[in-house]
C-alpha atoms as a PDB file:
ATOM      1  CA  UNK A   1     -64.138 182.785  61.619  1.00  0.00           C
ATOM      2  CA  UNK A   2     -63.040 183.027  65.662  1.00  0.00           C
ATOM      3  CA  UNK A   3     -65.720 183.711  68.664  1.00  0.00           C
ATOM      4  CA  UNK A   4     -64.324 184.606  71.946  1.00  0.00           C
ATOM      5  CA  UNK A   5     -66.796 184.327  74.638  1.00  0.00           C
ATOM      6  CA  UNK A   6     -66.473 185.642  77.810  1.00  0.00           C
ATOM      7  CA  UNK A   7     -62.648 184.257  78.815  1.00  0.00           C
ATOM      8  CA  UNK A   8     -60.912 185.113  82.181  1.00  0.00           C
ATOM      9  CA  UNK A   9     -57.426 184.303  83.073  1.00  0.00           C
ATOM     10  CA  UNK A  10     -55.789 184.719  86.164  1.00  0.00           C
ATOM     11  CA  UNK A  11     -51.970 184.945  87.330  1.00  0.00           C
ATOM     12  CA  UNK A  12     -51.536 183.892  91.477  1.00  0.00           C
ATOM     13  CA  UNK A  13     -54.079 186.303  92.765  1.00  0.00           C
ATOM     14  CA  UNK A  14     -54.440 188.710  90.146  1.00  0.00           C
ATOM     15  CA  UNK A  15     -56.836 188.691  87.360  1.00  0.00           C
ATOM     16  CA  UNK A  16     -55.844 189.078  84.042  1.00  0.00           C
ATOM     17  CA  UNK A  17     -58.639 188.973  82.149  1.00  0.00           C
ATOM     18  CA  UNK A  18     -61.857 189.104  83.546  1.00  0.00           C
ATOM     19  CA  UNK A  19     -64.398 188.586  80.781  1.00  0.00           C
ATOM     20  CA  UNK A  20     -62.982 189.051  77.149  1.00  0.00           C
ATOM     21  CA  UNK A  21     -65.336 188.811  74.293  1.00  0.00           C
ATOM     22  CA  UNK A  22     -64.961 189.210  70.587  1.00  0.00           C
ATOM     23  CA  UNK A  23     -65.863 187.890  66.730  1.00  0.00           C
ATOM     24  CA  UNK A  24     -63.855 187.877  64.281  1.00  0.00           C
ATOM     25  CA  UNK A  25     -65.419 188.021  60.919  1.00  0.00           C
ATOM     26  CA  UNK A  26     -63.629 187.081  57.350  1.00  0.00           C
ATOM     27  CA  UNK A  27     -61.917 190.120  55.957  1.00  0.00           C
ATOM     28  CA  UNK A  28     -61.827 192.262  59.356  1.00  0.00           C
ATOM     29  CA  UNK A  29     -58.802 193.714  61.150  1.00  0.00           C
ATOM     30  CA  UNK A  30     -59.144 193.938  64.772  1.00  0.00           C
ATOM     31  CA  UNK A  31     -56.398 196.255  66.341  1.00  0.00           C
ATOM     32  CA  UNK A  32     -55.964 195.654  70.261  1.00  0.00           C
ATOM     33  CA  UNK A  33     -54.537 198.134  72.619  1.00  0.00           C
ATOM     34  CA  UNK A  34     -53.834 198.998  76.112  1.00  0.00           C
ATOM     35  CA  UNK A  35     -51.651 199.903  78.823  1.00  0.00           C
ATOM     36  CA  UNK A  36     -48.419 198.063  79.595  1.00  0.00           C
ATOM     37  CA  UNK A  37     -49.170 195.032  81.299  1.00  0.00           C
ATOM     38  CA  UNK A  38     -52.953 195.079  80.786  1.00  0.00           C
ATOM     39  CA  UNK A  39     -52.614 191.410  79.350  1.00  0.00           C
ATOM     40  CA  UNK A  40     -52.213 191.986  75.410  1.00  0.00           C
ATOM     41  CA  UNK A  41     -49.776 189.007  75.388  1.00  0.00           C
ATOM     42  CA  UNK A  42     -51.588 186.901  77.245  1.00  0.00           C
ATOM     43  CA  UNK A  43     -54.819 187.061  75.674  1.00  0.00           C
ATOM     44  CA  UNK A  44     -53.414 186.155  72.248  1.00  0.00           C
ATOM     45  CA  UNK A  45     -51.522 183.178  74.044  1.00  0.00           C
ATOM     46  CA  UNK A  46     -55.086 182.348  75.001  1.00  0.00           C
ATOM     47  CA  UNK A  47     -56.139 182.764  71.010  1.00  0.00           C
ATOM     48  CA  UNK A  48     -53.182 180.799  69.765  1.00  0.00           C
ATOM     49  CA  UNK A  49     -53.384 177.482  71.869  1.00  0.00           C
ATOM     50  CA  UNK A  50     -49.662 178.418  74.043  1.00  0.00           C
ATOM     51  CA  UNK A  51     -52.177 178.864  77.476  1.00  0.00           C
ATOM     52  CA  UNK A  52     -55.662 177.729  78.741  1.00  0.00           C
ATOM     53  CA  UNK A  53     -58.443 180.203  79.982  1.00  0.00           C
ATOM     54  CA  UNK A  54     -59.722 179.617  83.136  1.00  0.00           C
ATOM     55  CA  UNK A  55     -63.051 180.745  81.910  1.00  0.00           C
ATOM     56  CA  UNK A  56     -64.472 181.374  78.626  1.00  0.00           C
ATOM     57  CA  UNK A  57     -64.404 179.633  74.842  1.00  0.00           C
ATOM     58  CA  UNK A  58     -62.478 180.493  71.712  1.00  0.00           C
ATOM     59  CA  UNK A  59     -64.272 178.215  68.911  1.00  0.00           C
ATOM     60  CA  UNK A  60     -63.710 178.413  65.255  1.00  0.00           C
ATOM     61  CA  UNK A  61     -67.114 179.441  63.234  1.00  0.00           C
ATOM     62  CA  UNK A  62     -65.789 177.709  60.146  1.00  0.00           C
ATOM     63  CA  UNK A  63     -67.023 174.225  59.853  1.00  0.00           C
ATOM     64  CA  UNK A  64     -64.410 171.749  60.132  1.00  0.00           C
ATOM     65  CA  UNK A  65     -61.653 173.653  60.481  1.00  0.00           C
ATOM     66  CA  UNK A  66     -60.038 174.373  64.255  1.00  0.00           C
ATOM     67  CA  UNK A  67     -58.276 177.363  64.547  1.00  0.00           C
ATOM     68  CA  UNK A  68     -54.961 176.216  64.038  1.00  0.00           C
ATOM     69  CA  UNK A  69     -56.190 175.048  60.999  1.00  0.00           C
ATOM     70  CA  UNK A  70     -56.662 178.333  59.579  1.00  0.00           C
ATOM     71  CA  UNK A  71     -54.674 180.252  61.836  1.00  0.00           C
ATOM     72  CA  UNK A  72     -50.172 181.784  61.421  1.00  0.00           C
ATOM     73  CA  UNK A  73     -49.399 183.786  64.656  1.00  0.00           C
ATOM     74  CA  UNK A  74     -46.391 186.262  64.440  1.00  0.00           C
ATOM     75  CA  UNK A  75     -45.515 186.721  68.735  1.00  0.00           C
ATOM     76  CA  UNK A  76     -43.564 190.087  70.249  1.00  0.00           C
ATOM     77  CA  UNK A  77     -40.355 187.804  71.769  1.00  0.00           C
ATOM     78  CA  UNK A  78     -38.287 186.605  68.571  1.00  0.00           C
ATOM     79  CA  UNK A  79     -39.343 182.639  68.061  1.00  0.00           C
ATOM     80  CA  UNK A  80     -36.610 181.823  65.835  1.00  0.00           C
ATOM     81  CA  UNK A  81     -34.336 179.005  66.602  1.00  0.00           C
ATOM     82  CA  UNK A  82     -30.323 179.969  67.226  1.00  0.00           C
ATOM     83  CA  UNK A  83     -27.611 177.969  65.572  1.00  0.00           C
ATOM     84  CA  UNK A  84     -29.939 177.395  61.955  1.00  0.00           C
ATOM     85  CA  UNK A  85     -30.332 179.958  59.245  1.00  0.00           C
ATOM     86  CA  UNK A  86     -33.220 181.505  57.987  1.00  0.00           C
ATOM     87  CA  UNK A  87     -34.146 179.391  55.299  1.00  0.00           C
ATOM     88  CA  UNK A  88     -34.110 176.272  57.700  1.00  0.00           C
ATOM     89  CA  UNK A  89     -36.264 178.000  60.471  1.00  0.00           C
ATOM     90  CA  UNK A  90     -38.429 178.237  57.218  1.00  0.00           C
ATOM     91  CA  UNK A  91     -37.920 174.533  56.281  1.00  0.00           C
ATOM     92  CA  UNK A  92     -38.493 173.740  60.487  1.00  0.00           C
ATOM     93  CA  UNK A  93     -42.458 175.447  60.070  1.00  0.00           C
ATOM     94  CA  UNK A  94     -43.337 174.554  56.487  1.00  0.00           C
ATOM     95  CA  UNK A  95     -46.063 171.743  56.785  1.00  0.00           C
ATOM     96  CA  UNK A  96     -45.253 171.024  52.790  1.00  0.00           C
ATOM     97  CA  UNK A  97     -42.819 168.654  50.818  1.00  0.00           C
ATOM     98  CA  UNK A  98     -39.349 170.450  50.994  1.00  0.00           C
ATOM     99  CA  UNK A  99     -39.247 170.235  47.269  1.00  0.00           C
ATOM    100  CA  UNK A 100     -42.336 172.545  47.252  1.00  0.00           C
ATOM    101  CA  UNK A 101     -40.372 175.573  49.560  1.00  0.00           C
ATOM    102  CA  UNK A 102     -38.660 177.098  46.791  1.00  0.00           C
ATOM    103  CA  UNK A 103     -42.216 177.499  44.901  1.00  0.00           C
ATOM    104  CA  UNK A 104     -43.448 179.141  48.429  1.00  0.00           C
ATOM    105  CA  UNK A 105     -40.662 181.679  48.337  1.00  0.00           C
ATOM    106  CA  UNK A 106     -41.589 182.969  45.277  1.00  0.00           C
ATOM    107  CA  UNK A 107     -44.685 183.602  45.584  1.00  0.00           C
ATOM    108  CA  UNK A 108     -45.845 187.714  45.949  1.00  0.00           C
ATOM    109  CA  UNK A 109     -46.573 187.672  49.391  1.00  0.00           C
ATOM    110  CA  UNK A 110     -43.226 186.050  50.572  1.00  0.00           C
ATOM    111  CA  UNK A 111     -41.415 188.341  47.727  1.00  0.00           C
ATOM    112  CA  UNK A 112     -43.221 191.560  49.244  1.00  0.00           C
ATOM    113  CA  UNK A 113     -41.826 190.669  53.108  1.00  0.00           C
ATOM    114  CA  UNK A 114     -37.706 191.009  50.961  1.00  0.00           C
ATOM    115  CA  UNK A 115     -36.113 187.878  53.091  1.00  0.00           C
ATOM    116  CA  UNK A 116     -34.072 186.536  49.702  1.00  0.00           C
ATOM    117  CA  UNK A 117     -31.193 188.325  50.798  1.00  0.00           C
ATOM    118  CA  UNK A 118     -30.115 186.980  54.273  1.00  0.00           C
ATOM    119  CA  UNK A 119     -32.134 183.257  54.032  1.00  0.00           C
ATOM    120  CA  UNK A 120     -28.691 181.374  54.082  1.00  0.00           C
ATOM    121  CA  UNK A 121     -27.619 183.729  56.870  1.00  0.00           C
ATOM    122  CA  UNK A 122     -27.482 181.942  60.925  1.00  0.00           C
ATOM    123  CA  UNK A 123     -30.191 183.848  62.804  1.00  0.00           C
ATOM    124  CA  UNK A 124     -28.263 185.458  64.934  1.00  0.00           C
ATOM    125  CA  UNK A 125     -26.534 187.221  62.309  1.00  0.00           C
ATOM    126  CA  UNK A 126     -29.633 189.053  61.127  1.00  0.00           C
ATOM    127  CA  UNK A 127     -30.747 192.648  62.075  1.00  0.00           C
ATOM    128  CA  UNK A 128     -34.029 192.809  64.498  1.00  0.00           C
ATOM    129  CA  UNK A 129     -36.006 194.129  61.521  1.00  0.00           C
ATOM    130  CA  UNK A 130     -34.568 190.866  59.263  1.00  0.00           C
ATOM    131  CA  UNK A 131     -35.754 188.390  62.154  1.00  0.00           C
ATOM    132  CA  UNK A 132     -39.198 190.236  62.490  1.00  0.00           C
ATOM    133  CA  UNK A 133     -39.580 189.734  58.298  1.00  0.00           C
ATOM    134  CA  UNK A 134     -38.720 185.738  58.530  1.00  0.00           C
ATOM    135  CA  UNK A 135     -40.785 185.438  61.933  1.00  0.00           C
ATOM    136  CA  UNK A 136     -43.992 187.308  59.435  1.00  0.00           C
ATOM    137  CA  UNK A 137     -42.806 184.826  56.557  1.00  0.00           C
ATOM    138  CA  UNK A 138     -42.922 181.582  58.559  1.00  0.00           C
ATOM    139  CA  UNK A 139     -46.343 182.607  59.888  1.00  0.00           C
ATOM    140  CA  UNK A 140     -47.214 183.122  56.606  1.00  0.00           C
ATOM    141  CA  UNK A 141     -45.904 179.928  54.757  1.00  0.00           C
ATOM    142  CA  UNK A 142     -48.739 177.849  55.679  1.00  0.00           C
ATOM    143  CA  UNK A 143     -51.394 180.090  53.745  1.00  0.00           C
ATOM    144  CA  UNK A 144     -53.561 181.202  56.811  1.00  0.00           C
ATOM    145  CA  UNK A 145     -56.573 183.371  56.423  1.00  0.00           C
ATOM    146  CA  UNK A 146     -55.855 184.763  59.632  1.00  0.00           C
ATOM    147  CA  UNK A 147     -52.976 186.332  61.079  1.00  0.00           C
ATOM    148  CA  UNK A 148     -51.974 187.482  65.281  1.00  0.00           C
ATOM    149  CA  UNK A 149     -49.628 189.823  65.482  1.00  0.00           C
ATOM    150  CA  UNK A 150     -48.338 190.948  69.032  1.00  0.00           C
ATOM    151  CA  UNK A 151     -46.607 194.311  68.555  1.00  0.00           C
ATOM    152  CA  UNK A 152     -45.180 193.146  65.277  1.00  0.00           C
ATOM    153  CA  UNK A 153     -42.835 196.642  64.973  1.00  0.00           C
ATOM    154  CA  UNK A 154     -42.251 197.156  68.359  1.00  0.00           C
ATOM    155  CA  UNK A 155     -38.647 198.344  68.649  1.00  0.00           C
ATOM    156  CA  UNK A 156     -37.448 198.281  64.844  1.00  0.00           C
ATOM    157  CA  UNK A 157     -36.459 201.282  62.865  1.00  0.00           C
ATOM    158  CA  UNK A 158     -38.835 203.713  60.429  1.00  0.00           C
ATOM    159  CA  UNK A 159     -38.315 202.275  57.323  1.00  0.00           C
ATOM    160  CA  UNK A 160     -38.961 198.730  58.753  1.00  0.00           C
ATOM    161  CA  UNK A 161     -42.212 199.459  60.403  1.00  0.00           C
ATOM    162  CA  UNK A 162     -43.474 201.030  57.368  1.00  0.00           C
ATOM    163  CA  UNK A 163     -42.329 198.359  55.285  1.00  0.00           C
ATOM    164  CA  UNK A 164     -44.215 195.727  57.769  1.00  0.00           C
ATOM    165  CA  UNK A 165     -47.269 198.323  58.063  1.00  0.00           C
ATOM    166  CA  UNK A 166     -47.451 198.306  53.811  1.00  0.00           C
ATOM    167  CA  UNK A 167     -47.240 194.200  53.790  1.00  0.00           C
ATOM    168  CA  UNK A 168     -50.084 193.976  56.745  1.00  0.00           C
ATOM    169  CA  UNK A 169     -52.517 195.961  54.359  1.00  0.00           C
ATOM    170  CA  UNK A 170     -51.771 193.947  51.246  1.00  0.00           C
ATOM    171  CA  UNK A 171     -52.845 190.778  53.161  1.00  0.00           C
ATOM    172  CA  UNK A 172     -56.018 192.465  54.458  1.00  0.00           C
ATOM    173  CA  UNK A 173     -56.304 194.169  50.834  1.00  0.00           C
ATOM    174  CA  UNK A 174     -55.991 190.582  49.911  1.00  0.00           C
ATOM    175  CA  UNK A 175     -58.855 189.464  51.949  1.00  0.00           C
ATOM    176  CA  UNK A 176     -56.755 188.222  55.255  1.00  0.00           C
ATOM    177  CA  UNK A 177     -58.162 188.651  58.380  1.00  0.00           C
ATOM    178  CA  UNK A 178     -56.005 190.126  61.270  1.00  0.00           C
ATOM    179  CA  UNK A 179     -55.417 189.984  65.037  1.00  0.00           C
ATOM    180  CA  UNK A 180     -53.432 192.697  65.286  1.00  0.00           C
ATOM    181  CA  UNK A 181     -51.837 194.195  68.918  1.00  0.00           C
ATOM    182  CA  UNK A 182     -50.002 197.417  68.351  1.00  0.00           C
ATOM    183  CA  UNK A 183     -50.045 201.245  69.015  1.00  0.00           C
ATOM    184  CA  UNK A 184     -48.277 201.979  65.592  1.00  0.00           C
ATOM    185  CA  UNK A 185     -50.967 204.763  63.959  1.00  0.00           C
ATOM    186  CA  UNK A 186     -49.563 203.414  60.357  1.00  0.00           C
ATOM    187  CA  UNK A 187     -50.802 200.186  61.791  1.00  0.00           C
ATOM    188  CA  UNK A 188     -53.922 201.189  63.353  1.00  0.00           C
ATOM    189  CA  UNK A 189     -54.808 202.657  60.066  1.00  0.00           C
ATOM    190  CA  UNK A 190     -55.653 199.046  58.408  1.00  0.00           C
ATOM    191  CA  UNK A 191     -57.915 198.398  61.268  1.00  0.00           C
ATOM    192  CA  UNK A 192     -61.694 198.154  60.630  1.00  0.00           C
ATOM    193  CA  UNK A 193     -62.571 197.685  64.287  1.00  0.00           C
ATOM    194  CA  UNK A 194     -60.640 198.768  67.168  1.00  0.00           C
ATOM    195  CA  UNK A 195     -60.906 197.534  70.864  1.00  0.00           C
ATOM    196  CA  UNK A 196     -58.800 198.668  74.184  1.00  0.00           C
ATOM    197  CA  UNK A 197     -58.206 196.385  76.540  1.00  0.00           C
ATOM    198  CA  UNK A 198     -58.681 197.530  80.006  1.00  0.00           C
ATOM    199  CA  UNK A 199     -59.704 196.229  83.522  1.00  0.00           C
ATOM    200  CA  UNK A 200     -59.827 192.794  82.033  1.00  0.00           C
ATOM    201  CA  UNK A 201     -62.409 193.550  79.107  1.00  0.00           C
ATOM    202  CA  UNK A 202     -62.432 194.997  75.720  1.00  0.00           C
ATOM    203  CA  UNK A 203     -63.525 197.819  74.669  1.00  0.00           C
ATOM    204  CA  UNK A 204     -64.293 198.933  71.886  1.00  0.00           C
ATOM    205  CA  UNK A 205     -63.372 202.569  70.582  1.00  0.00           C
ATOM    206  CA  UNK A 206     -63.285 204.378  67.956  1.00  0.00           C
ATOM    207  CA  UNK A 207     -60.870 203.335  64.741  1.00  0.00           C
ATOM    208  CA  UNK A 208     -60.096 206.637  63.638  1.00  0.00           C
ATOM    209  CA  UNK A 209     -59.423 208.226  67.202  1.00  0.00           C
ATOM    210  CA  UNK A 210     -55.724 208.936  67.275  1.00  0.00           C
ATOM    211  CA  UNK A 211     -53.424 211.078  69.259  1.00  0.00           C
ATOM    212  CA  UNK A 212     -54.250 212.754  72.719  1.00  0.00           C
ATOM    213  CA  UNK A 213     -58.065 211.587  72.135  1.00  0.00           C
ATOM    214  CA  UNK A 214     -56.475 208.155  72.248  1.00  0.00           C
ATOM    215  CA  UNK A 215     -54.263 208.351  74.792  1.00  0.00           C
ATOM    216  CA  UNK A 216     -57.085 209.489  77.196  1.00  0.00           C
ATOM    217  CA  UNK A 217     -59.058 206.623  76.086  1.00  0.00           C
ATOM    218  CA  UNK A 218     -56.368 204.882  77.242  1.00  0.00           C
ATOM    219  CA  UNK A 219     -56.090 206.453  80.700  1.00  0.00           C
ATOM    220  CA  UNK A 220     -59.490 206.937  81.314  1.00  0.00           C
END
C-alpha cells in the first residue's frame, strides 16, 4: 500500500529525520511514538504531501493509484475552517455530488463517529472533542483505505478518547489500514506493529510493551 524508503528532513541546521523507513501493508496498524519534538508531525507531513523530503521516497505499491488517491489524514492542530458550520466544512472536503452527502452521513461509519447533533452548529461553537469527531469524519468521507492520525485524542476528555479509540478499531476491524501517532495505550492496543521514532529513525519495538518498559524504550 505505502513504502517509505530511507527519507531525511532537515530544519536550518538540525536534522529531523535522518533515514526513515517503513511499509505499510493492507490491513496493518502502525502506531508511531516518541519524545516531544522527535519529528512525529513532520514525518506524516512528509506522508501526506503538506512538505518535501530532502532525501528519501514515499511511493504507493498499489498500481495506479497515488497516495492521495487512497489516502484521509486526520492532523493534531484543528483544520476546520472558522465562520462555516460543520456540515459545510463537510460539504468544503466531499469530492461527491452534494446531493449524494446526505447518503454519506448515514452510512455506519459516519453514524458510529455521533456528529448528527452539532452539524448545523458554526465551528467555533463546538467542544474540542466535537471538532476532533468532524475533523475524523471529513477524513473519512472520501472512503480511504488508509487513515494518518497525528495524536488524534491528544487533549480531549475520557469518554471522548475512548469513543475515538472504539471507532479507530472498527475501521481496522473493517479492514482499514492506519498511520496512527499517539501514546494513548487504548490506542496502541489496535496496533499490529509498533515503531519509536528516535534519533531520526524508526524503530521498531514491541506492540504489547506498555508502561515503565515503554517509557524506557523511550528514553533509552
Amino acid at each position: 500500500m505505502l513504502e517509505i524508503s530511507h527519507l531525511a528532513f532537515h530544519y536550518k541546521k538540525q536534522n529531523i529525520l535522518k533515514d526513515v523507513s517503513l511499509s505499510v501493508g493492507e490491513h496493518e496498524c502502525i502506531g508511531i511514538i516518541g519524545g516531544n519534538g522527535c519529528g512525529k508531525s513532520t514525518l506524516l507531513s512528509l506522508l501526506v504531501g503538506a512538505r518535501k523530503p530532502h532525501q528519501g521516497t514515499i511511493s504507493s505499491t498499489i498500481p495506479g493509484k497515488t497516495i492521495k488517491d487512497f489516502m484521509g489524514y486526520v492532523p493534531q492542530d484543528n483544520p476546520l475552517i472558522p465562520g462555516l458550520s460543520g456540515y459545510d466544512n463537510l460539504l468544503l472536503w466531499y469530492k461527491g455530488k452534494k446531493k449524494d452527502l446526505k447518503k454519506e452521513l448515514e452510512s455506519p461509519a459516519i453514524k458510529m463517529l455521533g456528529i448528527d447533533s452539532f452539524l448545523k452548529k458554526d465551528v467555533e461553537k463546538l467542544s474540542g472533542g466535537m471538532k476532533k469527531r468532524l475533523s475524523i469524519a471529513i477524513a473519512l468521507i472520501n472512503h480511504p483505505s488508509l487513515l494518518i492520525l497525528d495524536e488524534p485524542s491528544a487533549a480531549l476528555d475520557l469518554p471522548c478518547k475512548a469513543d475515538i479509540a472504539r471507532y479507530l478499531k472498527a475501521y481496522h476491524d473493517d479492514g482499514g489500514s492506519i498511520i496512527l501517532v499517539t501514546h494513548e495505550e487504548a490506542e496502541l492496543n489496535i496496533c499490529t506493529k509498533v515503531f519509536i521514532l528516535k534519533d531520526g529513525r524508526l524503530v521498531p519495538t514491541d506492540p504489547a510493551i506498555r508502561g515503565e518498559a515503554l517509557v524506557k524504550e523511550l528514553t533509552v
